[in-house]
C-alpha atoms as a PDB file:
ATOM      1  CA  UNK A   1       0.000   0.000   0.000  1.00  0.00           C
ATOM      2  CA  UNK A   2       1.357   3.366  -1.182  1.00  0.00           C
ATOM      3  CA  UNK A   3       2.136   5.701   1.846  1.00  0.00           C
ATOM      4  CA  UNK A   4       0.112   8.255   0.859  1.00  0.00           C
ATOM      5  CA  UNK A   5      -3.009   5.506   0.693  1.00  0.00           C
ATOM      6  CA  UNK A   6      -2.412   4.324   4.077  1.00  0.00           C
ATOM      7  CA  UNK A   7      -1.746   8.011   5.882  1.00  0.00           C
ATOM      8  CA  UNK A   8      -5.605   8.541   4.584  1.00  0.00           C
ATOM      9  CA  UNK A   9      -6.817   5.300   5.666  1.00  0.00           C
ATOM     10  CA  UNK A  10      -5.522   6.569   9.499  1.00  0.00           C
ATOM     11  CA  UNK A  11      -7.291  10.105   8.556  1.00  0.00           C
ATOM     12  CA  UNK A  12     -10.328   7.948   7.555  1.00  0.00           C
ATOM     13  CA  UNK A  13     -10.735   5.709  10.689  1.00  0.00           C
ATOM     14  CA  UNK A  14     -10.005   8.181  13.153  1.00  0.00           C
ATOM     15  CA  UNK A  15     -12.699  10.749  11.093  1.00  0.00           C
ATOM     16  CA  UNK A  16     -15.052   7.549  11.896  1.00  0.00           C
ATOM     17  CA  UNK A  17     -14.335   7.830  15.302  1.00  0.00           C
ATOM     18  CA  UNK A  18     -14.937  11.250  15.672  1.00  0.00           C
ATOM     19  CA  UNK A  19     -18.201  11.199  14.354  1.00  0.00           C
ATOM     20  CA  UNK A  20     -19.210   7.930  16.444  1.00  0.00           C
ATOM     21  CA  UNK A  21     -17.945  10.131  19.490  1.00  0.00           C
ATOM     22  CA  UNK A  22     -20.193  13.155  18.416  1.00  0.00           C
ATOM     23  CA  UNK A  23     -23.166  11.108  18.020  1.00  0.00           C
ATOM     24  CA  UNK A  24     -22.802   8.115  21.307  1.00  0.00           C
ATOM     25  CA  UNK A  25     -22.409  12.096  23.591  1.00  0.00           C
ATOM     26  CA  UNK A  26     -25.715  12.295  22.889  1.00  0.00           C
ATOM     27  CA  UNK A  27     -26.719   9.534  23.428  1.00  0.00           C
ATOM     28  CA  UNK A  28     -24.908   9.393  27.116  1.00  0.00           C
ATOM     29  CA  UNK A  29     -26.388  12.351  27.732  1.00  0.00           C
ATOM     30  CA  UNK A  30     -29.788  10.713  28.209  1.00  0.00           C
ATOM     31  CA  UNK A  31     -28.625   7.749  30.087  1.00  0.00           C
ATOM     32  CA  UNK A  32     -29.457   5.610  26.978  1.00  0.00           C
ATOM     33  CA  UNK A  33     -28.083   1.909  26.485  1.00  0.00           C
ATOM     34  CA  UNK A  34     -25.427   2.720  23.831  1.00  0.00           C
ATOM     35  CA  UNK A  35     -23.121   5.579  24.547  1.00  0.00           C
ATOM     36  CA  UNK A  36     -19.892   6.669  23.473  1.00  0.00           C
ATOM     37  CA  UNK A  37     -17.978   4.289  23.419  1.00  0.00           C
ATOM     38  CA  UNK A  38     -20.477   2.071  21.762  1.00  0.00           C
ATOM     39  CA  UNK A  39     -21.204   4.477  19.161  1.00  0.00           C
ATOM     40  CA  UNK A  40     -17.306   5.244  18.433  1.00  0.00           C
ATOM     41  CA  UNK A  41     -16.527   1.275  18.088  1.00  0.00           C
ATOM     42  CA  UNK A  42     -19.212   0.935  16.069  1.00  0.00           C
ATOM     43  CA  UNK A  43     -18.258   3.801  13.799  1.00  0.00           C
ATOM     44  CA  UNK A  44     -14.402   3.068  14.190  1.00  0.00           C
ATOM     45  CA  UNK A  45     -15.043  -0.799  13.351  1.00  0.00           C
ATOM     46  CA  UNK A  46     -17.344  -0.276  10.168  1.00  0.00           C
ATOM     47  CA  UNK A  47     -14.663   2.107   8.482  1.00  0.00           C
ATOM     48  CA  UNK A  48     -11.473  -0.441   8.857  1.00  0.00           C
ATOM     49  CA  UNK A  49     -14.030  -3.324   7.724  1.00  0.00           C
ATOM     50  CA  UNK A  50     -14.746  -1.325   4.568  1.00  0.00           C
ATOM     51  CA  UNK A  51     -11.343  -0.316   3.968  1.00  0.00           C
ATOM     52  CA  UNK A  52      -9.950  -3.636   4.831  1.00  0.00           C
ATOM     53  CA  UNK A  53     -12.987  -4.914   2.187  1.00  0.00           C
ATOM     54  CA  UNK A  54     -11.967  -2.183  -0.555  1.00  0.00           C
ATOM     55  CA  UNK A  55      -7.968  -2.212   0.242  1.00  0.00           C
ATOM     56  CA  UNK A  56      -7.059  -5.419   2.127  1.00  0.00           C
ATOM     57  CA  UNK A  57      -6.814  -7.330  -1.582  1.00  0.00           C
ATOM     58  CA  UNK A  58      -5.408  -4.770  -3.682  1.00  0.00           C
ATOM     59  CA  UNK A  59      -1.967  -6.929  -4.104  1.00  0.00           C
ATOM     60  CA  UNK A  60      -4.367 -10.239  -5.701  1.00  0.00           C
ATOM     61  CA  UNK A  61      -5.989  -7.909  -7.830  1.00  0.00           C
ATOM     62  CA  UNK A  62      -2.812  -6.445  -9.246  1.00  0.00           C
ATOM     63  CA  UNK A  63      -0.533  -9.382  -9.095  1.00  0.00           C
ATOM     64  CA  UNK A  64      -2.414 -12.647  -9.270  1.00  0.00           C
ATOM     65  CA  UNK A  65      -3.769 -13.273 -12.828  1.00  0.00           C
ATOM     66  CA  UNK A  66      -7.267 -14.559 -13.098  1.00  0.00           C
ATOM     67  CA  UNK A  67      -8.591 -14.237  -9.821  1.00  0.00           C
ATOM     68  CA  UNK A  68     -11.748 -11.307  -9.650  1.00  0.00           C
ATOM     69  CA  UNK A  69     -12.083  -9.448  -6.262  1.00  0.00           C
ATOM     70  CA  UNK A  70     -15.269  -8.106  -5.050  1.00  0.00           C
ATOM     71  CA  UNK A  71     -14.393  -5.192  -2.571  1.00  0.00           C
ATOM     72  CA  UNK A  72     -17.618  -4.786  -1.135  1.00  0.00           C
ATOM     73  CA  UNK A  73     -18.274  -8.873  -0.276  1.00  0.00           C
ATOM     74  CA  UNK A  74     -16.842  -7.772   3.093  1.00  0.00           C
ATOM     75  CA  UNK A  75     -18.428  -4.544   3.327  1.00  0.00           C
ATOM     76  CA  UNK A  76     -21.467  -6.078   3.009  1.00  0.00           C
ATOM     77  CA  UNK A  77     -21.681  -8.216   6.667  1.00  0.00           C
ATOM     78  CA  UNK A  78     -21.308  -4.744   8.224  1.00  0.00           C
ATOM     79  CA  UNK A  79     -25.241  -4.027   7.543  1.00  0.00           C
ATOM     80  CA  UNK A  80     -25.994  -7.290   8.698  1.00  0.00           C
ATOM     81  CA  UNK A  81     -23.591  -7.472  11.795  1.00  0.00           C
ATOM     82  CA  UNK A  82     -25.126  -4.355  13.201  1.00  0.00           C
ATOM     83  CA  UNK A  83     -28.555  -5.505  12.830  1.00  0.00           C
ATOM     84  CA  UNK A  84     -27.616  -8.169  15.739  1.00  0.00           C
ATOM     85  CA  UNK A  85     -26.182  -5.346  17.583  1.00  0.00           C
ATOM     86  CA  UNK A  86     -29.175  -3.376  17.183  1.00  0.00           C
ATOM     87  CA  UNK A  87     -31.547  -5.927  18.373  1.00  0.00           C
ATOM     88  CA  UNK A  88     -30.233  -6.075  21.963  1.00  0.00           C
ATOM     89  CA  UNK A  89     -30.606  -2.749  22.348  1.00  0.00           C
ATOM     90  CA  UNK A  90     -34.406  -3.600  22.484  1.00  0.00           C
ATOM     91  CA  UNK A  91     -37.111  -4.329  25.146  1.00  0.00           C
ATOM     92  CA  UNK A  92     -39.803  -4.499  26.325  1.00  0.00           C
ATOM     93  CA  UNK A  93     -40.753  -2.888  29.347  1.00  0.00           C
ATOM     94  CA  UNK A  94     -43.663  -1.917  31.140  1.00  0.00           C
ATOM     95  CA  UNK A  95     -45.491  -3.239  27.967  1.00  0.00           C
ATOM     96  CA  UNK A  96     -43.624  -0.310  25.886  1.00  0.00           C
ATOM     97  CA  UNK A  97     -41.326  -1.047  23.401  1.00  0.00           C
ATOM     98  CA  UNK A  98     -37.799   0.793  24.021  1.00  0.00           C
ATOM     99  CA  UNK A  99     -34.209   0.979  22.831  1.00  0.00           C
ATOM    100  CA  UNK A 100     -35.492   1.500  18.846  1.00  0.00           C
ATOM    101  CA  UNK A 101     -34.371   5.224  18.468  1.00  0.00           C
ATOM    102  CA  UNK A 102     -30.436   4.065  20.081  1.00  0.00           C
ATOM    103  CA  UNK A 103     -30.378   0.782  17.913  1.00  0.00           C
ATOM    104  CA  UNK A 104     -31.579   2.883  14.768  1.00  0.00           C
ATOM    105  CA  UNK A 105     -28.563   5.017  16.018  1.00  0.00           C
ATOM    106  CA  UNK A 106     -26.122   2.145  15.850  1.00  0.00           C
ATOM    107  CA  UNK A 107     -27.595   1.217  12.192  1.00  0.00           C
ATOM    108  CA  UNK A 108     -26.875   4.570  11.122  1.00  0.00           C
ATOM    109  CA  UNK A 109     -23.505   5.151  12.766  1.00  0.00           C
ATOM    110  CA  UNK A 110     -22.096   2.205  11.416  1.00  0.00           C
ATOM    111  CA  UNK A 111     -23.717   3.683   8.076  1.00  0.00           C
ATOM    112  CA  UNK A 112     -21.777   6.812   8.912  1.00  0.00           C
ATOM    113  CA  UNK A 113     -18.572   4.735   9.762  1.00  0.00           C
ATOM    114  CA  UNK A 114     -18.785   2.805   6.096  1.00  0.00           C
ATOM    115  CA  UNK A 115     -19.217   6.205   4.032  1.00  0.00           C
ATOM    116  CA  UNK A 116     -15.605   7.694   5.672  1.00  0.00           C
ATOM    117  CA  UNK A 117     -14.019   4.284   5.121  1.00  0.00           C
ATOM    118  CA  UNK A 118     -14.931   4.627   1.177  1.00  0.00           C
ATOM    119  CA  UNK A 119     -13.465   8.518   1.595  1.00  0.00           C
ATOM    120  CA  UNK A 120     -17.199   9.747   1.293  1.00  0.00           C
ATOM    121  CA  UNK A 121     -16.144  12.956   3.830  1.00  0.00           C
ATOM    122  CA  UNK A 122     -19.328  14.940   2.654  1.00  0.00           C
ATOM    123  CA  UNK A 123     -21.468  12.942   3.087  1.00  0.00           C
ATOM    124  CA  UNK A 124     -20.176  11.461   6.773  1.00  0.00           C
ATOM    125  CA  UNK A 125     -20.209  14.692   7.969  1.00  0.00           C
ATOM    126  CA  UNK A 126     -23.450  16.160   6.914  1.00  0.00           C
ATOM    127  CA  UNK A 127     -24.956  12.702   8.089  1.00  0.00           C
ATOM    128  CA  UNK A 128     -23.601  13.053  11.490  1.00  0.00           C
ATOM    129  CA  UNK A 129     -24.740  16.937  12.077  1.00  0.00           C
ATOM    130  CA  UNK A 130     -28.393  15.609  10.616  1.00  0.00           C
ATOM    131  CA  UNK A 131     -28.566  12.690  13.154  1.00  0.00           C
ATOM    132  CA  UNK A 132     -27.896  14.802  15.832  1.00  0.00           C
ATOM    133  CA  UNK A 133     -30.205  17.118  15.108  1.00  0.00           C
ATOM    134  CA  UNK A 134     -32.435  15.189  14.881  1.00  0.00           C
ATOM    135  CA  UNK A 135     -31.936  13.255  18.471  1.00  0.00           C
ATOM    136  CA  UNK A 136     -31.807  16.942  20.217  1.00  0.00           C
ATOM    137  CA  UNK A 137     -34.671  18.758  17.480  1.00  0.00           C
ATOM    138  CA  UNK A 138     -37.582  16.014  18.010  1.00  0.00           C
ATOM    139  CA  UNK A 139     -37.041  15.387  22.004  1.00  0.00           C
ATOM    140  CA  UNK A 140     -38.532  18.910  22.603  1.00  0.00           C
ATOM    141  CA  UNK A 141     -42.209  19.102  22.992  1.00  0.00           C
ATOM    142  CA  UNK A 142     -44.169  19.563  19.968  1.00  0.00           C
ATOM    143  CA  UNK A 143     -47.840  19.898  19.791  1.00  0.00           C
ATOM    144  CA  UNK A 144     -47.845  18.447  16.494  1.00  0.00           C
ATOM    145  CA  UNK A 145     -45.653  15.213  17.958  1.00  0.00           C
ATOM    146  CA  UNK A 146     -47.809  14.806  20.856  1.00  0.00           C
ATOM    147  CA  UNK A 147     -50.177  11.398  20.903  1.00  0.00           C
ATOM    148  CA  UNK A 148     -54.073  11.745  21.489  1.00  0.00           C
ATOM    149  CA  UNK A 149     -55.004  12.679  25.108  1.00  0.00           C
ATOM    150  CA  UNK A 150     -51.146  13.072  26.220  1.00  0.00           C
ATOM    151  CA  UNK A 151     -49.491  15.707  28.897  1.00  0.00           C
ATOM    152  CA  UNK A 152     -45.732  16.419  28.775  1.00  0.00           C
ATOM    153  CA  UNK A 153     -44.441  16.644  32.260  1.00  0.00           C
ATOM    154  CA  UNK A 154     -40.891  18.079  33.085  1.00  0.00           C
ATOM    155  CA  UNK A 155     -39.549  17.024  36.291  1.00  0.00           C
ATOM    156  CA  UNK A 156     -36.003  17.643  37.735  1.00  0.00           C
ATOM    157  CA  UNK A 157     -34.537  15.840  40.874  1.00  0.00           C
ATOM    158  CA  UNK A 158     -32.013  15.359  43.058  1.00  0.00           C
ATOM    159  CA  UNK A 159     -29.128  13.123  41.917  1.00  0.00           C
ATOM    160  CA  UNK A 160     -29.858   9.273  42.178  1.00  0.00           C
ATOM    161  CA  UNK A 161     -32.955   6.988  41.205  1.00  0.00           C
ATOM    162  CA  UNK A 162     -34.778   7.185  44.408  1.00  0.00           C
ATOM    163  CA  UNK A 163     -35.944  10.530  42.836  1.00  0.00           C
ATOM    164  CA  UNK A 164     -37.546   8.949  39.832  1.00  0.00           C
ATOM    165  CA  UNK A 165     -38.690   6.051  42.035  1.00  0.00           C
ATOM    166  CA  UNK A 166     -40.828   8.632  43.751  1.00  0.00           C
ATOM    167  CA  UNK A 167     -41.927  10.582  41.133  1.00  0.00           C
ATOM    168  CA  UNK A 168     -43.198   6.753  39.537  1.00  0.00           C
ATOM    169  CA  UNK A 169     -44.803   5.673  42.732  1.00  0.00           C
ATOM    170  CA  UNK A 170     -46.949   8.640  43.136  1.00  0.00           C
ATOM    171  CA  UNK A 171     -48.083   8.593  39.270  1.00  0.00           C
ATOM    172  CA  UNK A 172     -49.187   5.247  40.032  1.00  0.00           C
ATOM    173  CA  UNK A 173     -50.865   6.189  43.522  1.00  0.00           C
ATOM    174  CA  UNK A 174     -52.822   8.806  40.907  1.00  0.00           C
ATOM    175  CA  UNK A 175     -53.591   6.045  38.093  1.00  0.00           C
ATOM    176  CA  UNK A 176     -51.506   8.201  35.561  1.00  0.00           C
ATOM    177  CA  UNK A 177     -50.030   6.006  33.183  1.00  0.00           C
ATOM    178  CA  UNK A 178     -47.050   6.752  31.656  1.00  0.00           C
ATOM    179  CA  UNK A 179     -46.477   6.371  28.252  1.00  0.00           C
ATOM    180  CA  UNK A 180     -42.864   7.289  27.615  1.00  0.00           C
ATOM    181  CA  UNK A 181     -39.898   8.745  29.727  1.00  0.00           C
ATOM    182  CA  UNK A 182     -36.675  10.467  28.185  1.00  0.00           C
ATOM    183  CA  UNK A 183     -33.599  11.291  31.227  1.00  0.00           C
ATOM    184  CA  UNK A 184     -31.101  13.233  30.891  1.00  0.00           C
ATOM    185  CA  UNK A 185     -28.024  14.333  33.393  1.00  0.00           C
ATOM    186  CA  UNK A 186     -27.247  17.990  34.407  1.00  0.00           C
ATOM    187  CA  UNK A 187     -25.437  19.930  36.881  1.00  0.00           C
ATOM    188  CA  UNK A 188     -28.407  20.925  38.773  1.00  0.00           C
ATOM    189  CA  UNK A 189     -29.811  17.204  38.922  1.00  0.00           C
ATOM    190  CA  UNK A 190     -31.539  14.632  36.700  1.00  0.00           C
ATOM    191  CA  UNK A 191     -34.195  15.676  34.246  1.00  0.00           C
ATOM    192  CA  UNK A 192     -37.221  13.687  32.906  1.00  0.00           C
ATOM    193  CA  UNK A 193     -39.374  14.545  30.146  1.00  0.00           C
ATOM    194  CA  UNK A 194     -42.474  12.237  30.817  1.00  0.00           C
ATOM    195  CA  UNK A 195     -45.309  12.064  28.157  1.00  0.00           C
ATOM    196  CA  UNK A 196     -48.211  10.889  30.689  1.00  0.00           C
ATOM    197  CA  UNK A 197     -52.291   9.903  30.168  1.00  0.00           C
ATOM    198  CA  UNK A 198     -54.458  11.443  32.981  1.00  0.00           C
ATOM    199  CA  UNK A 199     -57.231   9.488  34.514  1.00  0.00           C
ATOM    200  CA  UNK A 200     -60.661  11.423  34.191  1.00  0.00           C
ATOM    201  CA  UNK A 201     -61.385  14.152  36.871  1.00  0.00           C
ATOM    202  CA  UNK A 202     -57.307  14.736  37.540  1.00  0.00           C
ATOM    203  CA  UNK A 203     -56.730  17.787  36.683  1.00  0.00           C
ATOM    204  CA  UNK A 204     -52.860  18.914  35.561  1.00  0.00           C
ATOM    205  CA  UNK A 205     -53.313  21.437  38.379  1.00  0.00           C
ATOM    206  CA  UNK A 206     -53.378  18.884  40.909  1.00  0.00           C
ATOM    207  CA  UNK A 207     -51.210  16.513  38.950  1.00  0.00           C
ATOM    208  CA  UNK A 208     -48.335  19.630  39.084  1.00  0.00           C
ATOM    209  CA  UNK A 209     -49.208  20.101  43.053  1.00  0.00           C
ATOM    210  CA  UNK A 210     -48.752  15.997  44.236  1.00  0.00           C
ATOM    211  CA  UNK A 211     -45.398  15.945  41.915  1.00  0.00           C
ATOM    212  CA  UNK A 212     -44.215  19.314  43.443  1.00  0.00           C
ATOM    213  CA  UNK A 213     -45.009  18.346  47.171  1.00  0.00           C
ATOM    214  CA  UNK A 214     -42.384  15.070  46.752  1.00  0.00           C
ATOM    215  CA  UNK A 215     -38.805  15.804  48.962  1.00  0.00           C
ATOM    216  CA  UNK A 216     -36.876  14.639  45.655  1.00  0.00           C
ATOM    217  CA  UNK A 217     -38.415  16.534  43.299  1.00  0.00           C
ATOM    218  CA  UNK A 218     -37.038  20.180  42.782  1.00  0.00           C
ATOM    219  CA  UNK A 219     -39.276  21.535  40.124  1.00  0.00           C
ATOM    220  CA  UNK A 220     -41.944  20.213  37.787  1.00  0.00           C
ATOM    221  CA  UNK A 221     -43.346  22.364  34.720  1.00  0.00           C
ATOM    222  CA  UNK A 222     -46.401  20.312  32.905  1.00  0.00           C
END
């Protein structure tokens, strides 16, 4: 392999890496299953597969006579690879389906990872800025994302789960089902964004006022 060719392929893996990193700080931010590292492996390991695929045979294709090398035979058990990954990433839990938004995040970083290993820059990059977008644009509250008959509840408490555990055990006491919860970790404490169904007759007055009066909750906004 020329020297110039194999200064680029270092450029290209640790470009990979970089953009796994971007996307799994993200992801740690909101205490998800796949992080950083995860994300950076996975991006990392995708670009040497497809430059090993695309550059690991160059000598039989240039020296042995007759034989036909298909550079993207390897490339190709990336897409398929990750998909295992992916899958246990998801659960079930409290009969709601989690993990698909961090092991479509793993699909698409490893996507990512084989588009810098081909020397696709462009296209890595702008990839990586739209995914993240995306994970911080769509968490906000929306009206127009909002299910039927749902209430967005922000809650912040001190640091720890027994803070969460409270803020769940009181929801139940008030037959408030929840339908999904997003965490995140800041200085002042954990954060929860909490998309919630109301019984009839509880009113998000008194829903604000039960959440409020719990010792590990500092602040609620619904």
């Amino acid at each position: 392999m020329p020297a110039t060719l194999f200064g680029e392929c270092l450029l290209r893996i640790f470009l990979a890496a970089l953009c796994g990193l971007v996307i799994g700080f993200e992801r740690k931010a909101r205490l998800k299953e796949a992080g950083v590292r995860t994300h950076l492996i996975v991006a990392l390991g995708a670009a040497l597969i497809t430059i090993v695929s695309k550059y690991g045979f160059f000598d039989l294709a240039l020296f042995a006579e007759g034989i036909k090398a298909d550079p993207t035979r390897i490339a190709a058990q990336i897409v398929s690879g990750v998909g295992f990954l992916g899958a246990g990433m998801i659960f079930m839990r409290h009969r709601t389906l989690t993990g698909l938004t961090t092991a479509a995040g793993i699909w698409t970083t490893a996507g990512i990872g084989m588009a810098v290993g081909c020397g696709l820059y462009a296209v890595s990059l702008f990839s990586t800025a739209l995914v993240v977008l995306t994970q911080l644009m769509l968490h906000r509250d929306y009206r127009w994302t909002r299910a039927p008959g749902c209430t967005a509840v922000c809650l912040r408490t001190q640091p720890g789960p027994s803070g969460l555990r409270q803020a769940l055990a009181a929801l139940d006491e008030m037959q408030v089902q929840v339908i999904n919860l997003e965490a995140s970790h800041k200085r002042s404490g954990v954060h929860y964004e909490l998309f919630v169904r109301l019984p009839p007759g509880l009113a998000q007055e008194r829903l604000g006022a039960q959440l409020a009066a719990l010792e590990e909750v500092t602040y609620v906004d619904i």
